[in-house]
Protein backbone atom coordinates (compact mmCIF):
# COMPACT_ATOMS: atom_id res chain seq x y z
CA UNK A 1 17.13 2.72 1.50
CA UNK A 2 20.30 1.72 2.76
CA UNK A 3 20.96 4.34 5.54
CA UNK A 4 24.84 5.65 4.21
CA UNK A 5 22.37 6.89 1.24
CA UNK A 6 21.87 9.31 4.41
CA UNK A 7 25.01 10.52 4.44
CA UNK A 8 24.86 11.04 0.71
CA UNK A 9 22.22 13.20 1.10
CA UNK A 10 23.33 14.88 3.86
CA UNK A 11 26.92 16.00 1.72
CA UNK A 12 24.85 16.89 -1.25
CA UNK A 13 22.97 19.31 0.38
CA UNK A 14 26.39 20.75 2.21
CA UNK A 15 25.58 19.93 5.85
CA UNK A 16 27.67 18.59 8.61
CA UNK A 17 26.41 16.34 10.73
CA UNK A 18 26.55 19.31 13.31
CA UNK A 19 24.38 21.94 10.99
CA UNK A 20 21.80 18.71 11.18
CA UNK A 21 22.05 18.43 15.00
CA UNK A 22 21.47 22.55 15.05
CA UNK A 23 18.49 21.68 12.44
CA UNK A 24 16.59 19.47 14.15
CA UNK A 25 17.03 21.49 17.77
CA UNK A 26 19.49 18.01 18.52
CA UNK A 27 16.13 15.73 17.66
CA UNK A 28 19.16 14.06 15.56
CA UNK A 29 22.21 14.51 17.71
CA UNK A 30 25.59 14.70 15.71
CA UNK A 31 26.65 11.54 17.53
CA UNK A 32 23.39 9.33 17.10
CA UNK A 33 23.68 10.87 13.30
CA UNK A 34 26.73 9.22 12.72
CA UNK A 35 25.58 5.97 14.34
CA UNK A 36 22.83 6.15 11.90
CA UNK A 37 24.81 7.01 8.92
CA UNK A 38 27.15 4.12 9.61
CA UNK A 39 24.39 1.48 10.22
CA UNK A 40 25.27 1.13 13.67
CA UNK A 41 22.03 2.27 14.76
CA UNK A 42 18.53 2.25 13.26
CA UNK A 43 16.69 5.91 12.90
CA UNK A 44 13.62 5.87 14.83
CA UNK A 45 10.42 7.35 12.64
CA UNK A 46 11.02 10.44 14.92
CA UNK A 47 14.56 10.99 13.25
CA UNK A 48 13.61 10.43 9.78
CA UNK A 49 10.94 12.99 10.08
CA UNK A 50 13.56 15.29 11.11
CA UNK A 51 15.58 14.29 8.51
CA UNK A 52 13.38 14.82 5.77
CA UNK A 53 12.23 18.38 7.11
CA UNK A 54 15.59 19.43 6.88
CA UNK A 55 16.86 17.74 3.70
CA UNK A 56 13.65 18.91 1.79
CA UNK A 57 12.94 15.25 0.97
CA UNK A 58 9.76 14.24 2.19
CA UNK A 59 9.97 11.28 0.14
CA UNK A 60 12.47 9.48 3.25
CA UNK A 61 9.76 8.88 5.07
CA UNK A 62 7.27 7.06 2.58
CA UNK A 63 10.82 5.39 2.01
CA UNK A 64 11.11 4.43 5.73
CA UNK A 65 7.51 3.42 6.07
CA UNK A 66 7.32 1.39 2.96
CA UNK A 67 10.46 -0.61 4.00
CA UNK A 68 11.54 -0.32 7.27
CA UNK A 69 8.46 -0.10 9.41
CA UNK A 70 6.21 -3.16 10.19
CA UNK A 71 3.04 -1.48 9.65
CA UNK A 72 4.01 0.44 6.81
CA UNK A 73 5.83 -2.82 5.15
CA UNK A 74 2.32 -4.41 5.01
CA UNK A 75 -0.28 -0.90 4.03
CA UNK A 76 2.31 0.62 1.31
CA UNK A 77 1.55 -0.38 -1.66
CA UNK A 78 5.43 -1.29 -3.31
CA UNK A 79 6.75 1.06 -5.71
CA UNK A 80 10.78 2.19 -5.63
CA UNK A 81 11.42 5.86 -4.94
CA UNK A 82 14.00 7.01 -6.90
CA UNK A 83 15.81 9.56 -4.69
CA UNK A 84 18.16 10.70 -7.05
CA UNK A 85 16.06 11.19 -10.02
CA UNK A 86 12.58 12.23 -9.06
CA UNK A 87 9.57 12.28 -11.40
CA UNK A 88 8.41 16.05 -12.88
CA UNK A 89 4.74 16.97 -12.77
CA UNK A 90 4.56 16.36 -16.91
CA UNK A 91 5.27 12.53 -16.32
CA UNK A 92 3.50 12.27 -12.96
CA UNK A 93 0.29 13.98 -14.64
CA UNK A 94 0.56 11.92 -17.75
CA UNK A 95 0.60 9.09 -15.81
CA UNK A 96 -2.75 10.12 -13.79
CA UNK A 97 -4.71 10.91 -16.86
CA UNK A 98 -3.47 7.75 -18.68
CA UNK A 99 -4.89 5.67 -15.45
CA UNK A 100 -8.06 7.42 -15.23
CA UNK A 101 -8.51 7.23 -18.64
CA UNK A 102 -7.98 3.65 -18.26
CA UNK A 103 -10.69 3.19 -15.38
CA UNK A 104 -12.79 5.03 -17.23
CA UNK A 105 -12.66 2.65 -20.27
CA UNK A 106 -13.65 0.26 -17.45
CA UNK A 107 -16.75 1.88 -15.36
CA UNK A 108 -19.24 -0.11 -17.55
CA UNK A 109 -18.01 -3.39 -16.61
CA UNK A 110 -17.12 -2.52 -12.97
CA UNK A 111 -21.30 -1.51 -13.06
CA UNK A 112 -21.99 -4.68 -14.12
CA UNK A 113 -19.29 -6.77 -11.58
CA UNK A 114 -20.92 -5.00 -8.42
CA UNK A 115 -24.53 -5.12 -9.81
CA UNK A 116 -25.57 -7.98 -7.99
CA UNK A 117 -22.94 -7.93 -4.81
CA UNK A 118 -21.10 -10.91 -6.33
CA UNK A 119 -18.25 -11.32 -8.18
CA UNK A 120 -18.45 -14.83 -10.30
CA UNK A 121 -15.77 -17.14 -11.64
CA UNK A 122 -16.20 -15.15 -15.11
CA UNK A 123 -15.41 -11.74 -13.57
CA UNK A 124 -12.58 -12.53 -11.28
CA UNK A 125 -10.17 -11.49 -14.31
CA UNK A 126 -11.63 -7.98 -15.02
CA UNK A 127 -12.28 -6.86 -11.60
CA UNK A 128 -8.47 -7.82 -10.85
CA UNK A 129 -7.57 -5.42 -13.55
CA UNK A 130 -9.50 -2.48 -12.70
CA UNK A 131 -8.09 -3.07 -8.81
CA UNK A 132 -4.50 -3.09 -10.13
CA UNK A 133 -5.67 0.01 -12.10
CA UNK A 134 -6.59 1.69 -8.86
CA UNK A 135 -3.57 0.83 -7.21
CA UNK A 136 -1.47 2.60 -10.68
CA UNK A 137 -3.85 5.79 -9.85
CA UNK A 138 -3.13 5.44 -6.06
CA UNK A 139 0.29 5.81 -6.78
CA UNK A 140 0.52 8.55 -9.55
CA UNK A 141 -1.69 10.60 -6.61
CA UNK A 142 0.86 9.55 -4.33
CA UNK A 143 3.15 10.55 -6.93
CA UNK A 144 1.59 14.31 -7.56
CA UNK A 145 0.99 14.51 -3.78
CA UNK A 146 5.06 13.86 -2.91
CA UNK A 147 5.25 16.72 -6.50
CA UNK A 148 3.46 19.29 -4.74
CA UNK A 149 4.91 19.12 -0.98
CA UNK A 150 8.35 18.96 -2.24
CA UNK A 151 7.71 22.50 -4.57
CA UNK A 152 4.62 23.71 -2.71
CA UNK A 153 5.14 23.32 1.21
């Protein structure tokens, strides 16, 4: 996220950079907002925790970890949050079943893979795809998870 997309945010949702300085109890001062804003200065993870409490947008900081911070950059698995356009719990759960159901289709062979504690030459191929089939369903749970705590918290 580019961090003007801040200030975006911050005009859609009809606050000056003074309401967000009264929002966060001056976590995000109005100066060190504009700094931010401008790209002058980086937000720490302190301020985009703020940030997203107030904007309702939890979704800034799995932004913010996934591509600003060095630990994050290198656990988060990659995926682009659309911030404008959100996913709806009919897509996101679609999504979930379809994976599972795809898994599930696997099991079998995953039984056999792990059987012996080994995976050979021959099963390198399928055991790739049922990883990058958990790593679809760790997303879509991601996904459902960043659902519920935007219209549930």
């Amino acid at each position: 996220m580019d961090y003007s997309t801040l200030m975006s945010i911050r005009k859609e949702k009809h606050f000056s950079r003074d309401d967000v300085a009264d929002l966060t109890n001056d976590v995000v001062s109005t100066k060190r907002l504009e700094h931010i804003e401008k790209g002058d200065t980086d937000p720490t993870p302190a301020d985009i925790v703020s940030l997203s409490g107030v904007y309702d947008m939890p979704e800034l900081c799995l932004d913010y970890c996934a591509h600003h911070c060095a630990i994050g950059k290198n656990t988060i698995p990659m995926y682009e949050l659309e911030l404008n356009s959100p996913k709806d719990l009919p897509i996101i759960t679609l999504e979930l079943l379809d994976t599972l159901n795809s898994l599930t289709d696997q099991k079998d062979r995953m039984i056999s893979i792990a059987a012996d504690g080994k995976i050979t030459a021959d099963e390198k191929n399928d055991f790739k795809t049922f990883n990058d089939g958990l790593e679809k369903m760790e997303l879509a749970i991601k996904s459902l998870k960043l659902w519920a705590q935007k219209n549930y918290s």
